[in-house]
PDB file of N, CA and C in Angstrom:
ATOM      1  N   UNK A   1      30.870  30.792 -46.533  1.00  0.00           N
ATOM      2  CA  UNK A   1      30.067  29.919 -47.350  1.00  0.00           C
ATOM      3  C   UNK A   1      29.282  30.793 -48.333  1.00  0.00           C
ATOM      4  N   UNK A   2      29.196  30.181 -49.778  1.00  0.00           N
ATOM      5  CA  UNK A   2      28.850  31.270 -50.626  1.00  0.00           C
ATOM      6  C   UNK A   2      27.240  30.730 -50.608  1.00  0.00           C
ATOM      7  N   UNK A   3      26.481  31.179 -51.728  1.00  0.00           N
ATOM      8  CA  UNK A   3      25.065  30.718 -51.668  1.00  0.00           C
ATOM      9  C   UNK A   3      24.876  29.419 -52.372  1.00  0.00           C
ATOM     10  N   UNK A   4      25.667  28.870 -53.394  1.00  0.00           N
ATOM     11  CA  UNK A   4      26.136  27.526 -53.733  1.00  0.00           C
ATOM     12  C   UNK A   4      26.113  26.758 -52.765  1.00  0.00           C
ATOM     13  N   UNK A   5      27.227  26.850 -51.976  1.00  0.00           N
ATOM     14  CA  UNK A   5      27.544  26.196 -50.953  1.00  0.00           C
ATOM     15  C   UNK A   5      26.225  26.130 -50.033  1.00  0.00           C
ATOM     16  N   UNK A   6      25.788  26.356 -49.902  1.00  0.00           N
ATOM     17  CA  UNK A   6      24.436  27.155 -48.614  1.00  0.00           C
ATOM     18  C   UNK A   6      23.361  25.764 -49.701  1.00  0.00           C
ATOM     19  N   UNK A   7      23.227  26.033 -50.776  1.00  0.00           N
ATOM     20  CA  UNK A   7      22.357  25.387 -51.766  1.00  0.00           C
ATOM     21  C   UNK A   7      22.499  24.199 -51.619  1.00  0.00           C
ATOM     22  N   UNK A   8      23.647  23.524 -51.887  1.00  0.00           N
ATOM     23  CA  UNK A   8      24.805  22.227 -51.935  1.00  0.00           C
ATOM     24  C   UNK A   8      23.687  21.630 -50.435  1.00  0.00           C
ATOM     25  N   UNK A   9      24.303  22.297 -49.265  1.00  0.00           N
ATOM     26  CA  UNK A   9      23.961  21.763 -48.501  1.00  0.00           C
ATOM     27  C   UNK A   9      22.436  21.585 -47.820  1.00  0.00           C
ATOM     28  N   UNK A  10      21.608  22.965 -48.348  1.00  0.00           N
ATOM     29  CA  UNK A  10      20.373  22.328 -48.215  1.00  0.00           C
ATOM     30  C   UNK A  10      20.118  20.886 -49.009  1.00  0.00           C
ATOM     31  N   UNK A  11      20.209  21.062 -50.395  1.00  0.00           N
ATOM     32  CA  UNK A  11      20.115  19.523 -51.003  1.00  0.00           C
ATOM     33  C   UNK A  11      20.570  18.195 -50.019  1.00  0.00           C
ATOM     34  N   UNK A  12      21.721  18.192 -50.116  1.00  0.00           N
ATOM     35  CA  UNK A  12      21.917  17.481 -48.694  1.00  0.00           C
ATOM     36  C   UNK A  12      21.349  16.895 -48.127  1.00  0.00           C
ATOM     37  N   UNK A  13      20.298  18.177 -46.790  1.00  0.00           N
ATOM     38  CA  UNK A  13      19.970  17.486 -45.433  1.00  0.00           C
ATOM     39  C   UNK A  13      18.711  17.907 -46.269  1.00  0.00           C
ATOM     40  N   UNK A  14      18.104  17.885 -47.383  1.00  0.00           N
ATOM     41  CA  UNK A  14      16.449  17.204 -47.760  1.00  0.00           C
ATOM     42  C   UNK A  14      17.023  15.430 -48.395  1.00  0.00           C
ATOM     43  N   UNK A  15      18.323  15.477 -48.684  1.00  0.00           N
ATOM     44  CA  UNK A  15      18.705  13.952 -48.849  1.00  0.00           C
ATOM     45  C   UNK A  15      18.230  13.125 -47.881  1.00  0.00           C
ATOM     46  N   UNK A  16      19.542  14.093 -47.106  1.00  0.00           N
ATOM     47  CA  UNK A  16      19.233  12.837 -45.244  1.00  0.00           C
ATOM     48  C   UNK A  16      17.726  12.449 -44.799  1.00  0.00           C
ATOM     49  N   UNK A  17      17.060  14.021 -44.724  1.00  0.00           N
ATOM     50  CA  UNK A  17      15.373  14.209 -44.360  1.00  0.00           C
ATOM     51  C   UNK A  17      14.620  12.651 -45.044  1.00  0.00           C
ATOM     52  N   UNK A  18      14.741  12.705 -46.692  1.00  0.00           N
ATOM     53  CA  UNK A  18      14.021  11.763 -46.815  1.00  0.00           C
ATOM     54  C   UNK A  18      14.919  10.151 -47.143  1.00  0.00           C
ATOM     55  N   UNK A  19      15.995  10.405 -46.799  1.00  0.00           N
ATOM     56  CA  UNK A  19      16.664   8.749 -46.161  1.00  0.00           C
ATOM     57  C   UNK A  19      16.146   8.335 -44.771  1.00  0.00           C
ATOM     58  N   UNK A  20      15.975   9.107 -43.950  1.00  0.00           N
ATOM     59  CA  UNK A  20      15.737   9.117 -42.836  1.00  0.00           C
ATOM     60  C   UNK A  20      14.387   8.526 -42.445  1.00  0.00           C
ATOM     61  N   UNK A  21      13.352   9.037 -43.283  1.00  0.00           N
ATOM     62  CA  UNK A  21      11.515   8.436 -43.022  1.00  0.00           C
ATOM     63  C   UNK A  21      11.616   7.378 -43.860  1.00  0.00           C
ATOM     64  N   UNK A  22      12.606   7.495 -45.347  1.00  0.00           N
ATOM     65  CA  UNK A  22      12.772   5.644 -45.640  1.00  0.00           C
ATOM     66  C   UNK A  22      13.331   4.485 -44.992  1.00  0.00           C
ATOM     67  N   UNK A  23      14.184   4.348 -44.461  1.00  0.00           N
ATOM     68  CA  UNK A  23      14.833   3.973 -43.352  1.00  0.00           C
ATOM     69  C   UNK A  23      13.541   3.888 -42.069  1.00  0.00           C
ATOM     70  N   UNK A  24      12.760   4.622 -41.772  1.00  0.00           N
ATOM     71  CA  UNK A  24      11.803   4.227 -40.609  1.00  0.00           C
ATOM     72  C   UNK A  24      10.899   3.241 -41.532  1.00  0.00           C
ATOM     73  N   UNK A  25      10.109   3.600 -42.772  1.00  0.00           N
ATOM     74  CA  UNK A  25       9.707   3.062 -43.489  1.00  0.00           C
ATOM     75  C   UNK A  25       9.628   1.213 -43.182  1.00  0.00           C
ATOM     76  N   UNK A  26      11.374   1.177 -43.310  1.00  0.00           N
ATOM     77  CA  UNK A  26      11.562   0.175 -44.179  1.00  0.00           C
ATOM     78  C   UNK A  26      12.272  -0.769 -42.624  1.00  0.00           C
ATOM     79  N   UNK A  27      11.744  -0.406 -41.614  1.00  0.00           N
ATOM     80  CA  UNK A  27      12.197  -0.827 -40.338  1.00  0.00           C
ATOM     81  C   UNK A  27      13.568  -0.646 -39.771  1.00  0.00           C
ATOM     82  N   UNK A  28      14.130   0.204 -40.192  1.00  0.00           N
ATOM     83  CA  UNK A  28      15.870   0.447 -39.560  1.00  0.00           C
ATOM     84  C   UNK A  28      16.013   1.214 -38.437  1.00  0.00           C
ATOM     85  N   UNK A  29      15.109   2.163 -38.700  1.00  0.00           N
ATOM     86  CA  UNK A  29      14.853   2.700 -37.567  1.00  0.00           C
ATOM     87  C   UNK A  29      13.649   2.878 -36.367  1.00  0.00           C
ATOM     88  N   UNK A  30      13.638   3.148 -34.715  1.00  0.00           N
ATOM     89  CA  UNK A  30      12.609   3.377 -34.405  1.00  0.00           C
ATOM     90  C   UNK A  30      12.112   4.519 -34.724  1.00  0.00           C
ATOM     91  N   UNK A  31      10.431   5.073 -34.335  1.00  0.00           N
ATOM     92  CA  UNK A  31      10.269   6.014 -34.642  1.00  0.00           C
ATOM     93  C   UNK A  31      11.283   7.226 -33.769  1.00  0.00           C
ATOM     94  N   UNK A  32      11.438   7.118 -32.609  1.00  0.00           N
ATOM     95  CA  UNK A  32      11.915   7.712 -31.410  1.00  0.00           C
ATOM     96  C   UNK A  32      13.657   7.982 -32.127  1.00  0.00           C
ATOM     97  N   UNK A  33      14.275   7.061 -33.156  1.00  0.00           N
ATOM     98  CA  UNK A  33      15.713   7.555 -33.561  1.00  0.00           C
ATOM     99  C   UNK A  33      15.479   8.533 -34.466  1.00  0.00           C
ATOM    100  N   UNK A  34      14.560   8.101 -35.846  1.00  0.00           N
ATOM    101  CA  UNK A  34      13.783   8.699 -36.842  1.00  0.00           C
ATOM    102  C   UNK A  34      13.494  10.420 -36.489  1.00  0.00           C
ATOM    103  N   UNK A  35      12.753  10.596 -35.203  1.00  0.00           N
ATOM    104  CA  UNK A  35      12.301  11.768 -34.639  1.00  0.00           C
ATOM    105  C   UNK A  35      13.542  12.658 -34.325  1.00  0.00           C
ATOM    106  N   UNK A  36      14.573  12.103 -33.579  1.00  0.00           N
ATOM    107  CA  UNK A  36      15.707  12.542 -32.504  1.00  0.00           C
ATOM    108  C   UNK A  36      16.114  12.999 -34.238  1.00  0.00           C
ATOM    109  N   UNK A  37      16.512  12.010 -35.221  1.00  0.00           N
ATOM    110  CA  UNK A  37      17.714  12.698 -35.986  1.00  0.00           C
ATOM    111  C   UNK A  37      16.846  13.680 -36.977  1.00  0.00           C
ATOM    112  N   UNK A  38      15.701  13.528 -37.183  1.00  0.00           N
ATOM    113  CA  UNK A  38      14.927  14.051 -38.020  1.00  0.00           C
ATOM    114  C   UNK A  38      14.842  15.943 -37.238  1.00  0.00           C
ATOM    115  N   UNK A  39      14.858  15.970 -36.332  1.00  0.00           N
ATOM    116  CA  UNK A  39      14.525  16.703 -35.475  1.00  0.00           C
ATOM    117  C   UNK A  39      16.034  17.712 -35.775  1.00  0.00           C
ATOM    118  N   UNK A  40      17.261  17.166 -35.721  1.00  0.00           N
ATOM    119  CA  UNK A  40      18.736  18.074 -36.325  1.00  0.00           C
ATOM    120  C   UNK A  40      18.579  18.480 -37.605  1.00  0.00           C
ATOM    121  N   UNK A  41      18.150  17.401 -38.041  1.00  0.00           N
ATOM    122  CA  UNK A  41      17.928  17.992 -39.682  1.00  0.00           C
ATOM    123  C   UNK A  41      17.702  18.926 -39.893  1.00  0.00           C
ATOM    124  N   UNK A  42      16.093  19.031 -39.281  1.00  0.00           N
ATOM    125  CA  UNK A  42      15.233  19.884 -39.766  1.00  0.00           C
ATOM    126  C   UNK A  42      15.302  21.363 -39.366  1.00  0.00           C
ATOM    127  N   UNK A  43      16.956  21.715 -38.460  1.00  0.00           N
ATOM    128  CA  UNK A  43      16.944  22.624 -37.710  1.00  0.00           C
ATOM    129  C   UNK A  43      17.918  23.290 -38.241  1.00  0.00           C
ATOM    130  N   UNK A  44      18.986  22.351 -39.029  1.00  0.00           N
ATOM    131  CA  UNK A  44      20.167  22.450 -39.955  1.00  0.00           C
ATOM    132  C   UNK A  44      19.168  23.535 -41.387  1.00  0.00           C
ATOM    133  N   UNK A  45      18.458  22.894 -41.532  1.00  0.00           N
ATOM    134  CA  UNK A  45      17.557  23.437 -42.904  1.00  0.00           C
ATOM    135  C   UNK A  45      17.241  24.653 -42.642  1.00  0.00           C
ATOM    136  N   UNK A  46      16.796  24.840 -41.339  1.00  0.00           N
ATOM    137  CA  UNK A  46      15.903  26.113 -41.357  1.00  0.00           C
ATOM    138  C   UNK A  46      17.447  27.302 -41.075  1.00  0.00           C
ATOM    139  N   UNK A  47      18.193  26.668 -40.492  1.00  0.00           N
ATOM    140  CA  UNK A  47      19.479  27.537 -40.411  1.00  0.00           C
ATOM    141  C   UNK A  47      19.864  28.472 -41.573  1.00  0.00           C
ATOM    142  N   UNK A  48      20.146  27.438 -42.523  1.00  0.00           N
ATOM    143  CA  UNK A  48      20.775  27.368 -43.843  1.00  0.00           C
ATOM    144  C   UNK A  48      19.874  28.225 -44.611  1.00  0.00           C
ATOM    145  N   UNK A  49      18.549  28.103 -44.564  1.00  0.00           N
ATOM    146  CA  UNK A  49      17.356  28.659 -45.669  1.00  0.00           C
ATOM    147  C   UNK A  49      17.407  29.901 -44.830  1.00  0.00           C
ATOM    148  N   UNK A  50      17.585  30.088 -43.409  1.00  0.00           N
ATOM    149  CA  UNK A  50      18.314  31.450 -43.036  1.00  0.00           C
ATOM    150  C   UNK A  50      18.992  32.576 -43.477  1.00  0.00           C
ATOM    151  N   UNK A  51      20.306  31.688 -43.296  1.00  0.00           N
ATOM    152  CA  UNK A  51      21.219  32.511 -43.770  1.00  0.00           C
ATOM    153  C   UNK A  51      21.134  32.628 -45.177  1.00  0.00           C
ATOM    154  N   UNK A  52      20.479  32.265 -46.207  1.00  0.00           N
ATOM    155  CA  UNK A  52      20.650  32.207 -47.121  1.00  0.00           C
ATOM    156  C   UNK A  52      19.399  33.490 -47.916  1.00  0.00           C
ATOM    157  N   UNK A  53      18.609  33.753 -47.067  1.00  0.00           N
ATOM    158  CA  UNK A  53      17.852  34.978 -47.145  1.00  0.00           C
ATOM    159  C   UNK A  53      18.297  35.717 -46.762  1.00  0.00           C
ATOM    160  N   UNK A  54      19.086  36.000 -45.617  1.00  0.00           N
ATOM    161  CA  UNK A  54      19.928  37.107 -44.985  1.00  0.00           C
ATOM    162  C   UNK A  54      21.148  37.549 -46.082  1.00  0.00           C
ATOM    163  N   UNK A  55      21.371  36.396 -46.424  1.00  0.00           N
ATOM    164  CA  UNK A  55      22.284  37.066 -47.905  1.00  0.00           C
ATOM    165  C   UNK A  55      21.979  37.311 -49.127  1.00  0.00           C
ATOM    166  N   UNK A  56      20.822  37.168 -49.275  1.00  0.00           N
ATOM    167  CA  UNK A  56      20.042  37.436 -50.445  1.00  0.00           C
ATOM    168  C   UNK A  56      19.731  39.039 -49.950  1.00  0.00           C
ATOM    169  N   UNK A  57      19.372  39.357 -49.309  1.00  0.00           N
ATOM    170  CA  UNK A  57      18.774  40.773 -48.488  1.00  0.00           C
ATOM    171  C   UNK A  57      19.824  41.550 -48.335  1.00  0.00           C
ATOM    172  N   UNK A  58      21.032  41.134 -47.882  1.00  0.00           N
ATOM    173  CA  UNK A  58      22.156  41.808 -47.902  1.00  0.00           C
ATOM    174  C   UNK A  58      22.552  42.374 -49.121  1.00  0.00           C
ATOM    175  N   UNK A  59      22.841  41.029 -50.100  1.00  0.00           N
ATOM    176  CA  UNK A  59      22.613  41.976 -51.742  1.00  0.00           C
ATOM    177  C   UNK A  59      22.085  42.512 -52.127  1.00  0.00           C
ATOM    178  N   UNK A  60      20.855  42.959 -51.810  1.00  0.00           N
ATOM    179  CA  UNK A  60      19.754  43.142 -51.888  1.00  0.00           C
ATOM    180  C   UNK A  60      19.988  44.791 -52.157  1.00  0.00           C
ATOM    181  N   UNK A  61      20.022  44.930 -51.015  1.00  0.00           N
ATOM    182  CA  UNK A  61      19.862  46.523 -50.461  1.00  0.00           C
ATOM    183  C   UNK A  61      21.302  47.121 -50.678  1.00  0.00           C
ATOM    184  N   UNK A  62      22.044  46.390 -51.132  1.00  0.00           N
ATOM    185  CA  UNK A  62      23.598  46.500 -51.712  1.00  0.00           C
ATOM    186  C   UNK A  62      24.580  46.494 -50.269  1.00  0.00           C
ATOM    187  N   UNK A  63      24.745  45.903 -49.060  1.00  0.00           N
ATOM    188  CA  UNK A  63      25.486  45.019 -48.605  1.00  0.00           C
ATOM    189  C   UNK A  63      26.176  43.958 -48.819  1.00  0.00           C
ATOM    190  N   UNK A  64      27.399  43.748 -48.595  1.00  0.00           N
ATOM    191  CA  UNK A  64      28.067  42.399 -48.620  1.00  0.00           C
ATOM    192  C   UNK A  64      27.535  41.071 -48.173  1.00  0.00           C
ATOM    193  N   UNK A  65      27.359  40.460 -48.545  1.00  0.00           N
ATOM    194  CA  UNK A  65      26.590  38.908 -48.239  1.00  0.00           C
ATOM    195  C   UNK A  65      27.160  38.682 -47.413  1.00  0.00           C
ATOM    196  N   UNK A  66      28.616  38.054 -47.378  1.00  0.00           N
ATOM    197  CA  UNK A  66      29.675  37.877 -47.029  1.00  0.00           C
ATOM    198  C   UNK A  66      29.582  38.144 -44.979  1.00  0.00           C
ATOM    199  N   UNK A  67      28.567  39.159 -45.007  1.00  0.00           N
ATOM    200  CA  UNK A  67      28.689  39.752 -43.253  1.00  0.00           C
ATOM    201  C   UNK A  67      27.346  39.094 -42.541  1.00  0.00           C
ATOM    202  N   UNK A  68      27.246  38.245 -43.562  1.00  0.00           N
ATOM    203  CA  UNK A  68      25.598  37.580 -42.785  1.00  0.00           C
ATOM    204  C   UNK A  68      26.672  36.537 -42.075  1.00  0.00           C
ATOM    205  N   UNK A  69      25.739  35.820 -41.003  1.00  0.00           N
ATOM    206  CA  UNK A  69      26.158  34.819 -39.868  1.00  0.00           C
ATOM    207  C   UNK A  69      25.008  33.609 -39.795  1.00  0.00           C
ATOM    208  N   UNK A  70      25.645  32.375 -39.535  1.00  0.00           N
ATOM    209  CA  UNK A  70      24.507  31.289 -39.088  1.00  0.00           C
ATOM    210  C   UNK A  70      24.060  32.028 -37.770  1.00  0.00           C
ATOM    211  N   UNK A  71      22.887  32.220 -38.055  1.00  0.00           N
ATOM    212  CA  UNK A  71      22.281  32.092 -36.401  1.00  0.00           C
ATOM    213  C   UNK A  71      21.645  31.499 -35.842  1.00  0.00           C
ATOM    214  N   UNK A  72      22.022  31.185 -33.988  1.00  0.00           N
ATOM    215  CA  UNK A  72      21.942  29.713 -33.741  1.00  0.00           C
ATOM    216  C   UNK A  72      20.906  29.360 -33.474  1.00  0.00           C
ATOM    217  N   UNK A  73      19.903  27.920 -33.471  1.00  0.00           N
ATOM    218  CA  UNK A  73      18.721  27.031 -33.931  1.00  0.00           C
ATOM    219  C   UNK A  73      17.518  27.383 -32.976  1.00  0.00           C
ATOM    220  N   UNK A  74      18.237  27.994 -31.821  1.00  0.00           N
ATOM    221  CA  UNK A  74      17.263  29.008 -30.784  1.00  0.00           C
ATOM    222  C   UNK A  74      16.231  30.045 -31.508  1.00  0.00           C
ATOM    223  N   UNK A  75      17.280  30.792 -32.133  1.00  0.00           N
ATOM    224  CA  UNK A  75      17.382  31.794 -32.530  1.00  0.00           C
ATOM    225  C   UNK A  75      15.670  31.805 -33.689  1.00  0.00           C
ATOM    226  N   UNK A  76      16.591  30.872 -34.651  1.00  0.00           N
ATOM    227  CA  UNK A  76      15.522  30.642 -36.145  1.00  0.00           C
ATOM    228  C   UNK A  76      14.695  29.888 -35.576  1.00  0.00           C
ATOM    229  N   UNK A  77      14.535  29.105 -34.782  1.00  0.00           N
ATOM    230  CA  UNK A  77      13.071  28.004 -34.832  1.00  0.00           C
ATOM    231  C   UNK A  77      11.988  29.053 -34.055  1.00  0.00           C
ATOM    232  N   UNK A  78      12.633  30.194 -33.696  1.00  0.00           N
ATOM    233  CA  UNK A  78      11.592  30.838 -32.831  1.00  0.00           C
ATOM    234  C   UNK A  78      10.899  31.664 -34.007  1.00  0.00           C
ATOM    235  N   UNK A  79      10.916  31.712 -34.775  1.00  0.00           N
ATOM    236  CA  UNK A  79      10.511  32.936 -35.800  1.00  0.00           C
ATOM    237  C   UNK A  79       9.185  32.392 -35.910  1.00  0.00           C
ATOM    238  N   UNK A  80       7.925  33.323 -36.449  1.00  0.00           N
ATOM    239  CA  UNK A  80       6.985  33.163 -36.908  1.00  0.00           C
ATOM    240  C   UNK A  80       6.116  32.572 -37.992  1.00  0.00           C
ATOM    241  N   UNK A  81       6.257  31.618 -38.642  1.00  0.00           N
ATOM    242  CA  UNK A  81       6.141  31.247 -39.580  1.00  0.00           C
ATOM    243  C   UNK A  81       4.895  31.687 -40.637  1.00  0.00           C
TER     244      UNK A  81
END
């Protein structure tokens, strides 16, 4: 996946993100579905905005982008913010 692609799909799941609280909004969903799917989303994002610094850094320092990896939602939600 190039950084386009990586881009593409953050846009995406900030789509879903805010279909998702309109949709609770607008009564389609409970809060408790709202939370559960809101909750993948938001884990998909932080993945993506991941890897997508890891390949920025890789170019960076003149590495191949190309050798960065998703790493898994364990992994990134633990970081420090």
């Amino acid at each position: 996946m190039d950084d386009n692609e990586i881009l593409t799909t953050i846009d995406d799941l900030i789509t879903t993100e805010h279909d998702l609280r309109a949709r609770l909004a607008a009564g389609e969903l409970t809060s408790e579905q709202e939370r559960a799917q809101l909750h993948s989303v938001e884990e998909q994002l932080d993945q993506c905005w991941d890897l997508l610094r890891q390949r920025r850094a890789r170019r960076e320092f003149g590495a191949d982008p190309s050798g960065s990896a998703t790493r898994p939602a364990s992994e990134v939600e633990g970081y420090l913010q």
